[in-house]
Protein backbone atom coordinates (compact mmCIF):
# COMPACT_ATOMS: atom_id res chain seq x y z
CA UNK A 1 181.79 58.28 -61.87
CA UNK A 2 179.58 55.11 -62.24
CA UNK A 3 176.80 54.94 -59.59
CA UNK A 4 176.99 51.45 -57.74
CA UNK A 5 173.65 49.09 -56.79
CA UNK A 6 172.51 47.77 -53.70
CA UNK A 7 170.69 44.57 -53.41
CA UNK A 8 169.07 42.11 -51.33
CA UNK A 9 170.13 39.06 -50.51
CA UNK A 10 169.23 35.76 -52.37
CA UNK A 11 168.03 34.48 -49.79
CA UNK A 12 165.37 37.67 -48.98
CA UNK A 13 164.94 37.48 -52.73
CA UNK A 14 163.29 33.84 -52.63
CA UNK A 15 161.07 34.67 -49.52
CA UNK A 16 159.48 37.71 -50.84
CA UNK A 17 158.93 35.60 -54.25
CA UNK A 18 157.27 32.97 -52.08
CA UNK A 19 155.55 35.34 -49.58
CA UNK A 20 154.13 36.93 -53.00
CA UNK A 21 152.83 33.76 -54.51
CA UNK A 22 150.83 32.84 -51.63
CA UNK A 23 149.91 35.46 -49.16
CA UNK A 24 147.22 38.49 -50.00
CA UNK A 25 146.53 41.90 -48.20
CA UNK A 26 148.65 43.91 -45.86
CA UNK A 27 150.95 47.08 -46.94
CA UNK A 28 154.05 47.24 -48.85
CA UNK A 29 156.61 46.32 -46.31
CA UNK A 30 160.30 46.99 -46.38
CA UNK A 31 162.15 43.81 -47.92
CA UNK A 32 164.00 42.96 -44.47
CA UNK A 33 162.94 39.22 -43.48
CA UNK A 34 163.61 39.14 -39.23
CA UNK A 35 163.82 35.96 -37.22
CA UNK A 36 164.75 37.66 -33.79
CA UNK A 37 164.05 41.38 -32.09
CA UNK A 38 165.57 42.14 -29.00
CA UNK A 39 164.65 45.35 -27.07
CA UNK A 40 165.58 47.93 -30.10
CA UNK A 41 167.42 45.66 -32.24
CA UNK A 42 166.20 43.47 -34.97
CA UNK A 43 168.13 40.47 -37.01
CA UNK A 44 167.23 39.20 -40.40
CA UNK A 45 168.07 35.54 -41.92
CA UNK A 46 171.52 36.45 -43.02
CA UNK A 47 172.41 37.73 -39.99
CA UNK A 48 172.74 41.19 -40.15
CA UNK A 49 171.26 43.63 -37.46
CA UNK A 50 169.24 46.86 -37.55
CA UNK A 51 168.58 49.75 -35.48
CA UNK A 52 164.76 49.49 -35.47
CA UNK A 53 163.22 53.02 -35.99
CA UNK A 54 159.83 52.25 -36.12
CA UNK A 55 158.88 49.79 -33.35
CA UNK A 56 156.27 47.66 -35.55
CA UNK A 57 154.44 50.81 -36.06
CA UNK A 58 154.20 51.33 -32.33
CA UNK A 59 153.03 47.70 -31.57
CA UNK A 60 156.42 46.88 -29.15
CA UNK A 61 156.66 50.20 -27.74
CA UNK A 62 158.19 48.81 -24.88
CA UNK A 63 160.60 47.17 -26.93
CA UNK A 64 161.07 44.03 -28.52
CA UNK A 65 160.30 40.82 -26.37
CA UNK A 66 160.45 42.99 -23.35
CA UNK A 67 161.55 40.32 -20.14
CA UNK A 68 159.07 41.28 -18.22
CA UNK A 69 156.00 41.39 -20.14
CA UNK A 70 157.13 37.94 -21.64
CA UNK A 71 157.45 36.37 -18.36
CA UNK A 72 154.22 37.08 -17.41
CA UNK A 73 152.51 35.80 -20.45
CA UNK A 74 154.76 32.49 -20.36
CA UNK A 75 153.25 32.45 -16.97
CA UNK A 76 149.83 32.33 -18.27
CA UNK A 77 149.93 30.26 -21.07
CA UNK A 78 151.18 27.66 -18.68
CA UNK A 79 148.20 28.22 -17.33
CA UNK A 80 145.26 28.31 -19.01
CA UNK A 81 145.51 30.37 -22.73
CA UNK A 82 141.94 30.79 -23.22
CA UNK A 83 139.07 31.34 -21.37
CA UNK A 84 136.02 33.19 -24.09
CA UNK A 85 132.61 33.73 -23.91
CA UNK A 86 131.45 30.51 -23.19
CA UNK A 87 133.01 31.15 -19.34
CA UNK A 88 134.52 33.44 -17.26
CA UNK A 89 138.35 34.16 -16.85
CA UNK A 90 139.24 35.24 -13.32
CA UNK A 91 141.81 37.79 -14.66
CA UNK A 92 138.87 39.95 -16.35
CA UNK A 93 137.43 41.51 -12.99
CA UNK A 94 140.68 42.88 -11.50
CA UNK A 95 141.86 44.10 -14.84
CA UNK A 96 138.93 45.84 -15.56
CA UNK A 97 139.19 47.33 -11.87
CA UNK A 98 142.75 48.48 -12.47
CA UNK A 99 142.38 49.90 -15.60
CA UNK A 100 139.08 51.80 -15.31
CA UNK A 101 140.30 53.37 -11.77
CA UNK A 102 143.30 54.63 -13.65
CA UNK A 103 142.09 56.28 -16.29
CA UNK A 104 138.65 57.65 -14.37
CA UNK A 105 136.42 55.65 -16.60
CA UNK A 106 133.52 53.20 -16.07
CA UNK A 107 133.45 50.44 -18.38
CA UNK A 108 136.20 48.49 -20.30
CA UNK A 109 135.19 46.30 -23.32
CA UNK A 110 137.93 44.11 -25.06
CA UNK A 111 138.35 43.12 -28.45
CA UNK A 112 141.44 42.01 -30.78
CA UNK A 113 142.56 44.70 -33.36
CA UNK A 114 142.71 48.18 -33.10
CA UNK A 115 141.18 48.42 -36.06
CA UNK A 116 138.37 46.14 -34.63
CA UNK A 117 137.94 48.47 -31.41
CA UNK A 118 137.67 51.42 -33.73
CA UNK A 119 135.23 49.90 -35.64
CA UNK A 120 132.91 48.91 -32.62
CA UNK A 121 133.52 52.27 -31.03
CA UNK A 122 131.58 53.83 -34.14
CA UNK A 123 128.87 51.34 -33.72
CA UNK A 124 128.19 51.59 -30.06
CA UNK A 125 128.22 55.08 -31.37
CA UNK A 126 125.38 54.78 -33.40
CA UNK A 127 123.20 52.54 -30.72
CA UNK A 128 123.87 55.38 -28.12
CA UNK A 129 122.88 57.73 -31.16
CA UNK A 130 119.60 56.35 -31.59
CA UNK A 131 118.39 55.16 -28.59
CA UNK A 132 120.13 57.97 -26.57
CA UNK A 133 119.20 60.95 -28.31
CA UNK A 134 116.31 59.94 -30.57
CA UNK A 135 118.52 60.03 -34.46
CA UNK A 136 116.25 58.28 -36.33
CA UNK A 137 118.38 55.46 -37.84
CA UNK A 138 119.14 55.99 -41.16
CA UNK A 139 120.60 59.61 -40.11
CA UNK A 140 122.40 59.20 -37.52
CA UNK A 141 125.99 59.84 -38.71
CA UNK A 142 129.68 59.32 -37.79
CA UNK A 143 131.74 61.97 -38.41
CA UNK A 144 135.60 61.52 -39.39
CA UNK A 145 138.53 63.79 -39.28
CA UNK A 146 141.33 64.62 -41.76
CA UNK A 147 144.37 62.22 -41.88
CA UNK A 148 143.12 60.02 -39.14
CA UNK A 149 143.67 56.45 -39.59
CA UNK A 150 141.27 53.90 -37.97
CA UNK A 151 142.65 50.79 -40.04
CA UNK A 152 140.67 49.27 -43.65
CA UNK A 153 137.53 47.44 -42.61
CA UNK A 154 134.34 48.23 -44.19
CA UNK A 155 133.15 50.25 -40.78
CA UNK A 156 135.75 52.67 -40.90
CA UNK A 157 137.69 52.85 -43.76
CA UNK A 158 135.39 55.37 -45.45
CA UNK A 159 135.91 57.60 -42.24
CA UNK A 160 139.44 58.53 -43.63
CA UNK A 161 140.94 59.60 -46.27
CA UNK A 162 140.53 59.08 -49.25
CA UNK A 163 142.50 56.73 -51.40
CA UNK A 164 142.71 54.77 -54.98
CA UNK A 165 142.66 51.51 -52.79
CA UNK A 166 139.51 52.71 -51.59
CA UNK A 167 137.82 54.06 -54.81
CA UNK A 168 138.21 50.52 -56.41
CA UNK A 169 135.96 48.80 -53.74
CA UNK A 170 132.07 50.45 -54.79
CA UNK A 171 129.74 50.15 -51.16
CA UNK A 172 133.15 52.38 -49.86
CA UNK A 173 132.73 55.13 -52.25
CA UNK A 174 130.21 56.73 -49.25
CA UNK A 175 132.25 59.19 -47.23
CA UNK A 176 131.21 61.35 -44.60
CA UNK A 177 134.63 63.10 -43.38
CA UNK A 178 133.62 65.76 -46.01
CA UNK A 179 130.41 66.83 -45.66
CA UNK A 180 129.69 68.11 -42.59
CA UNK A 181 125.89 68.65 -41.90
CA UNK A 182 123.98 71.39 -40.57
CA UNK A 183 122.31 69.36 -38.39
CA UNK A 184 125.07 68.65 -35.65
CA UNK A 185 122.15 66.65 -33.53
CA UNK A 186 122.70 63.56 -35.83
CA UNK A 187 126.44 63.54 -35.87
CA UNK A 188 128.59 61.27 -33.50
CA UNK A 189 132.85 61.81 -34.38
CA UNK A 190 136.15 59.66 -33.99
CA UNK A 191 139.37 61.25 -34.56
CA UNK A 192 143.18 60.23 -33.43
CA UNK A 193 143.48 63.55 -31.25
CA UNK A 194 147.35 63.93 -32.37
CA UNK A 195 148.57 62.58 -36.01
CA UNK A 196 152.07 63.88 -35.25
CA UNK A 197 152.36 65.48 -38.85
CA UNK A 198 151.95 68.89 -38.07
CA UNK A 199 155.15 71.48 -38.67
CA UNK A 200 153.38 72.90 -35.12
CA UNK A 201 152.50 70.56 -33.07
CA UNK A 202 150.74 73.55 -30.71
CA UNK A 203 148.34 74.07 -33.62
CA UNK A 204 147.60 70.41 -34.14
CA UNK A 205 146.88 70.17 -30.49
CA UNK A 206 144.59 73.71 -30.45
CA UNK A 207 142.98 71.87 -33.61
CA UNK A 208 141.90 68.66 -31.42
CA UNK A 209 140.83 70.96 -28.63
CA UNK A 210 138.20 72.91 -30.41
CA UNK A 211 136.93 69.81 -32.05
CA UNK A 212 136.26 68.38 -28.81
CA UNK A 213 134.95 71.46 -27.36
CA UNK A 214 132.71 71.66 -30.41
CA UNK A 215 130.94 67.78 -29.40
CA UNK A 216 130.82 69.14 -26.25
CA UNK A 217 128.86 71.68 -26.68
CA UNK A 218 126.29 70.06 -28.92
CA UNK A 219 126.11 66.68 -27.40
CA UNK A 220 128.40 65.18 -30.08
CA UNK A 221 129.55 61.77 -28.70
CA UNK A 222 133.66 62.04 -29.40
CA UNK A 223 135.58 58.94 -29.79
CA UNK A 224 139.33 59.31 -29.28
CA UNK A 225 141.43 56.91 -31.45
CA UNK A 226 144.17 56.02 -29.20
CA UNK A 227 145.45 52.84 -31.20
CA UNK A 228 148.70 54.21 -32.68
CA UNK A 229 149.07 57.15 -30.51
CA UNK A 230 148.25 55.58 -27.09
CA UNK A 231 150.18 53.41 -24.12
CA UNK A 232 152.39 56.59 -23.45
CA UNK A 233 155.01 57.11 -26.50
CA UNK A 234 153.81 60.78 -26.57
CA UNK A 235 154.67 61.24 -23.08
CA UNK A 236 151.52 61.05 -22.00
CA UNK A 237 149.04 57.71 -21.45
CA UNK A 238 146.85 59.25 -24.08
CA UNK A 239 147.29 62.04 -26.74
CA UNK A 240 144.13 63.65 -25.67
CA UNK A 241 145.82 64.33 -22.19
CA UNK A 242 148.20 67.33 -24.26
CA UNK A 243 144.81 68.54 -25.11
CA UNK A 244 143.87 69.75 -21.10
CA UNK A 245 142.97 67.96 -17.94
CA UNK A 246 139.46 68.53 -18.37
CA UNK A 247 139.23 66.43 -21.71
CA UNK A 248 137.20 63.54 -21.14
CA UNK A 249 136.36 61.75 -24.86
CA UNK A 250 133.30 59.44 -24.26
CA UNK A 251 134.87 56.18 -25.73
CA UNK A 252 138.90 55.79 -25.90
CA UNK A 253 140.30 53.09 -27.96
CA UNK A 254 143.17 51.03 -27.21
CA UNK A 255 145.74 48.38 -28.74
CA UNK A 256 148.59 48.04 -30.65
CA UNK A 257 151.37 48.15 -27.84
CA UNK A 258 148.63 48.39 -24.85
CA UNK A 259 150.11 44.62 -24.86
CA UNK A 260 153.80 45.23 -25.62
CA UNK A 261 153.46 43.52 -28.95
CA UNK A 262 152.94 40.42 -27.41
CA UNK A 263 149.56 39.54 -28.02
CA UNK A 264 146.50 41.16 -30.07
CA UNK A 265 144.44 42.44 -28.14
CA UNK A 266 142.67 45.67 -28.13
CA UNK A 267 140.04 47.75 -25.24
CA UNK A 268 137.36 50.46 -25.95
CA UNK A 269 137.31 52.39 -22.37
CA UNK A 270 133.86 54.28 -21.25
CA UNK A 271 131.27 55.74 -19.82
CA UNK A 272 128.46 53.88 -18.25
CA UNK A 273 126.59 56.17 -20.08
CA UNK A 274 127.38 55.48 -23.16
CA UNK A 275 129.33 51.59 -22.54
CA UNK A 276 126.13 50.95 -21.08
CA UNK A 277 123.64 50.59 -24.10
CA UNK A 278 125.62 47.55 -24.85
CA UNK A 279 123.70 44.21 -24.48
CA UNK A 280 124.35 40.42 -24.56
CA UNK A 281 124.83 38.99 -28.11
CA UNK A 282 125.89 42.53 -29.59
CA UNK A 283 129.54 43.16 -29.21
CA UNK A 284 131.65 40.13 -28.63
CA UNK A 285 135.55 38.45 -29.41
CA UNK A 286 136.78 34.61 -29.24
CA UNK A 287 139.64 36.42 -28.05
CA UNK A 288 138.57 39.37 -26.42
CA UNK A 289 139.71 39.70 -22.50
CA UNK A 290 141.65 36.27 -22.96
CA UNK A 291 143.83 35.43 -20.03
CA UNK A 292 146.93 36.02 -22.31
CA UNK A 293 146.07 39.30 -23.36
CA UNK A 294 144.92 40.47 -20.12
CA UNK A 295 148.34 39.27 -18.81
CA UNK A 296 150.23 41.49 -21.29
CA UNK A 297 148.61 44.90 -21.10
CA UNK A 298 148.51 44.44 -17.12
CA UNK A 299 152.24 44.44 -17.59
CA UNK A 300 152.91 46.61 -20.18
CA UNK A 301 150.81 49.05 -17.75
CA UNK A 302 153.70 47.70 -14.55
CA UNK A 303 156.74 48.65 -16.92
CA UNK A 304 155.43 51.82 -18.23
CA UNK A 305 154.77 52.81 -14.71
CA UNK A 306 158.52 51.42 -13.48
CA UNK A 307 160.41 52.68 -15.71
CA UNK A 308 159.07 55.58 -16.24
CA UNK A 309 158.48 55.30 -19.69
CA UNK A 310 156.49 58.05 -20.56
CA UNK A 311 159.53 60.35 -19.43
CA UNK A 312 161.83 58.49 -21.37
CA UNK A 313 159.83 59.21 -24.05
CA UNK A 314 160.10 62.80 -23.92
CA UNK A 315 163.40 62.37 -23.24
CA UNK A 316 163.70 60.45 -26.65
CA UNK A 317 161.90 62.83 -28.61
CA UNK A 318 163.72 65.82 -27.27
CA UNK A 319 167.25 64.35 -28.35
CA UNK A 320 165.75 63.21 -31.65
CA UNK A 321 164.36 66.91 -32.49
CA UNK A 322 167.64 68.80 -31.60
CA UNK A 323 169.60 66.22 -33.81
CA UNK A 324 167.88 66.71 -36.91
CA UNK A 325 167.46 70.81 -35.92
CA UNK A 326 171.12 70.99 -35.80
CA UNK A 327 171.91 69.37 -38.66
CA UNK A 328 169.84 71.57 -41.29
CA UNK A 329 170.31 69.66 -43.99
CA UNK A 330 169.17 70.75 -47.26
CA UNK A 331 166.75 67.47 -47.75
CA UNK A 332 164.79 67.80 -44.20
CA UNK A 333 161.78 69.75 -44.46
CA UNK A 334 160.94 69.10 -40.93
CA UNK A 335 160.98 66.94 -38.19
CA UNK A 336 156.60 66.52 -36.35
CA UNK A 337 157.73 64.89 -33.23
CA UNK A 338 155.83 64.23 -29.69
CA UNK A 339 157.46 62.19 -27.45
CA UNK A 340 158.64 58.92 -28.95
CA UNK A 341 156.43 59.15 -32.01
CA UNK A 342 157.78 61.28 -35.34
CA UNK A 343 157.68 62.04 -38.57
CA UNK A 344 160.67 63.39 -41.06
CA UNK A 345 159.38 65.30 -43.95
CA UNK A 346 162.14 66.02 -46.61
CA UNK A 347 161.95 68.62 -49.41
CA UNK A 348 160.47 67.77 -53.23
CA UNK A 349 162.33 65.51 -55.50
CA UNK A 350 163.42 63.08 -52.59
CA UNK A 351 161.96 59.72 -52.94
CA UNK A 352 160.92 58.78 -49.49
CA UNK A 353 161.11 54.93 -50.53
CA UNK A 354 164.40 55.09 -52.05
CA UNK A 355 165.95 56.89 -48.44
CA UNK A 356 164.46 54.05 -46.67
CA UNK A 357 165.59 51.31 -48.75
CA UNK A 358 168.96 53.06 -48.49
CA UNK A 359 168.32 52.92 -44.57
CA UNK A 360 167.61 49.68 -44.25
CA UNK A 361 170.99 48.68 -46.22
CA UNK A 362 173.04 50.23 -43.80
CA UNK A 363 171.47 49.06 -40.90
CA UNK A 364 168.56 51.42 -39.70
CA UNK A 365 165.53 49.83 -39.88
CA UNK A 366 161.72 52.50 -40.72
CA UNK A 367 159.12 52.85 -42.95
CA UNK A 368 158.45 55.54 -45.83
CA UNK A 369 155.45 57.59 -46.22
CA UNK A 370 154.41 60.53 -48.33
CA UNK A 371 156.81 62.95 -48.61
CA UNK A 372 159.22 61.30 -46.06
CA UNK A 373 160.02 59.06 -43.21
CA UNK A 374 157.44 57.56 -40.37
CA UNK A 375 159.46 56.93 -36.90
CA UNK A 376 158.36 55.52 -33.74
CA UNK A 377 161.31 54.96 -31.33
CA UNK A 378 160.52 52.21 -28.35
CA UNK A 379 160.20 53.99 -25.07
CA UNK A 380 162.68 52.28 -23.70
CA UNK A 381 165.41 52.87 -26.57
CA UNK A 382 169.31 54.00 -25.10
CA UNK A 383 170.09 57.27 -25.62
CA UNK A 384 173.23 56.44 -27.69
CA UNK A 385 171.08 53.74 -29.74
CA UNK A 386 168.85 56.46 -30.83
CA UNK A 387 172.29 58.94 -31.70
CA UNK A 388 173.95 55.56 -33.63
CA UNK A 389 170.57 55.46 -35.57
CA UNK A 390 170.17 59.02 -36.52
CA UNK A 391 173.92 58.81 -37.86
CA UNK A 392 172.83 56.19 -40.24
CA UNK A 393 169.56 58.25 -41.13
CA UNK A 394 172.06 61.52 -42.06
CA UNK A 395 174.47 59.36 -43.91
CA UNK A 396 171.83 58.39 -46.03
CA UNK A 397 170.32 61.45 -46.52
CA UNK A 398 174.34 62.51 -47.58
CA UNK A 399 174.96 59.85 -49.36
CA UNK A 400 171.15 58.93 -50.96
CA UNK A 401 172.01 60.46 -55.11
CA UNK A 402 175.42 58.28 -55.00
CA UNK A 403 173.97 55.11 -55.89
CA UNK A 404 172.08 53.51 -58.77
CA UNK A 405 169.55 51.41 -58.36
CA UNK A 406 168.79 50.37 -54.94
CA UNK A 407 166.78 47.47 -54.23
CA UNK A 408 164.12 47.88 -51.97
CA UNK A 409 162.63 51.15 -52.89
């Protein structure tokens, strides 16, 4: 029997040739080119509609162009879009207010990527560091952890893993994740508490615990990563809340969908403590606490709380597991899930890219990674869209060695 092909469109075909020619960076996206998302639904130039499965990886977590969050910033930017340094925007104050209250912290500093509050989190690290607790400055270290991602600027992209991107670039090729000194005085650590890749996601969460237990008790300064894993798709605000009540991480980043995916913007939370060595002229943003962005996460923060999103999340997640349990199909590995956030792992010999590009051709819209799928469901996903998506995902997974070539993978 002759295997048929799948392809893209012409039409996706001359955009990616163009996007090629003159745009640089960024990952290896899925070929799907979308000019309109609504809630968990995205449409592409021809007009055909996905299921989306991985919610911008976790950037529109409250769905895409949630109403209310976009009210509020068309509200603003009729306004007044930017207020920066040079001034004061009136927003700042209250937001800073609401937000530190919350989460019992004292200090909120605002920048624009995650990866940019990640980075500036390790270097008001190393200021507390030195003039703190006395590290001289050329040993005063920050510590990473295993399969943590922090994003790929110079600051932090040695922190992680590593990788053949990273081995090309020489001033990178200095790593500390893997040598851990015997001198825990001079170390300072970051670390995404839950990766939501672990077959147990008990032991994954014991794991974060007795690393922060460890900075505890030696006066390591611990940075929790909450970029990805944040704004409540685990079912909690933060993944370091699964890890006890009494965890308190000295700095806590935030971004990605802190803002519904409506604006980049991104906070470090803190303690005066440590928030406090900051001074004027050392950690600033054009666009940091801008009137639009402070607009978005205030009401990303009102729907999360209205809707109850973070139980919706659970609910998600809970549906999503039993699924894929019941099914045990001979491809799935397993299924790390928390909340709204997952991972599908699938057994040797499956090409990860080749499921997804099969996905995406019928209609379910994710993202491969090593050894299988990366999922991130929008909080506020319908029950039955999640079940019509997962129907696509084990059709594939039935139907992936029938075809030929298929274009995308």
């Amino acid at each position: 029997m002759t295997k048929s092909d799948l392809y893209i469109s012409p039409a996706a075909k001359a955009l990616l040739a163009k996007e090629r020619s003159y745009t640089a960076g960024g990952f290896a996206p899925v070929p799907a080119f979308f000019t309109q998302a609504e809630g968990s639904y995205l449409h592409d130039g021809d007009g055909k509609k996905y299921i989306d499965f991985i919610a911008m990886f976790s950037a529109v977590n409250m769905g895409h162009c949630n109403p209310y969050i976009q009210q509020k910033v068309i509200e603003q930017i009729q306004k007044v879009s930017l207020v920066n340094q040079a001034g004061h925007s009136a927003s700042v104050a209250p937001f800073g207010e609401n937000v530190c209250q919350r989460f019992g912290y004292d200090k909120l500093l605002s920048l624009t990527s995650g990866t940019e509050a990640a980075d500036t989190a390790c270097k008001i690290a190393r200021k507390w560091g030195i003039a703190k607790k006395g590290i001289p400055a050329n040993e005063c270290l920050i510590l990473g952890v295993g399969e943590s991602y922090h994003g790929l600027s110079p600051g932090v992209w040695g922190l992680q893993d590593p990788s053949p991107q990273r081995k090309g670039i020489k001033f990178m090729l200095r790593s500390f994740f893997l040598k851990v000194t015997n001198n825990l005085d001079i170390l300072q650590l970051i670390m995404e508490p839950l990766h939501g890749t672990s077959r147990d996601p008990q032991a994954e969460q014991d794991y974060a615990r007795e690393v922060y237990d460890l900075c505890k008790a030696h006066n390591i300064l611990f940075i929790a990563d909450e970029v990805r894993q944040g704004a409540g798709k685990t079912g909690k605000f933060f993944s370091f809340q699964h890890l006890g009540p009494d965890v308190r991480p000295d700095l806590v980043t935030m971004g990605k969908s802190i803002t519904g995916g409506f604006y980049p913007q991104s906070f470090i939370l803190g303690v005066d403590a440590v928030l406090g060595v900051v001074g004027s002229y050392e950690i600033g943003s054009s666009y940091a606490f801008s009137p639009v962005g402070v607009a978005a996460a205030a009401a990303a923060l009102e729907v999360i709380d209205r809707e109850r999103l973070m139980e919706k999340a659970e609910r998600l997640g809970e549906i999503w597991r039993g699924i894929v349990k019941g099914w045990e199909h001979p491809l799935v590995d397993y299924v790390a899930s928390i909340g709204a956030d997952s991972n599908l792992f699938v057994v040797e010999g499956v090409d990860a890219k080749r499921l997804a590009a099969l996905c995406m051709h019928r209609g379910l819209f994710l993202y491969p990674r090593p050894r299988g799928l990366r999922i991130s469901f929008a909080m506020t996903m319908d029950g039955e869209v999640l079940r019509a998506g997962v129907k696509i995902l084990k059709g594939c997974l039935d139907d992936i060695d029938k075809y030929g070539a298929i274009e995308g993978e």
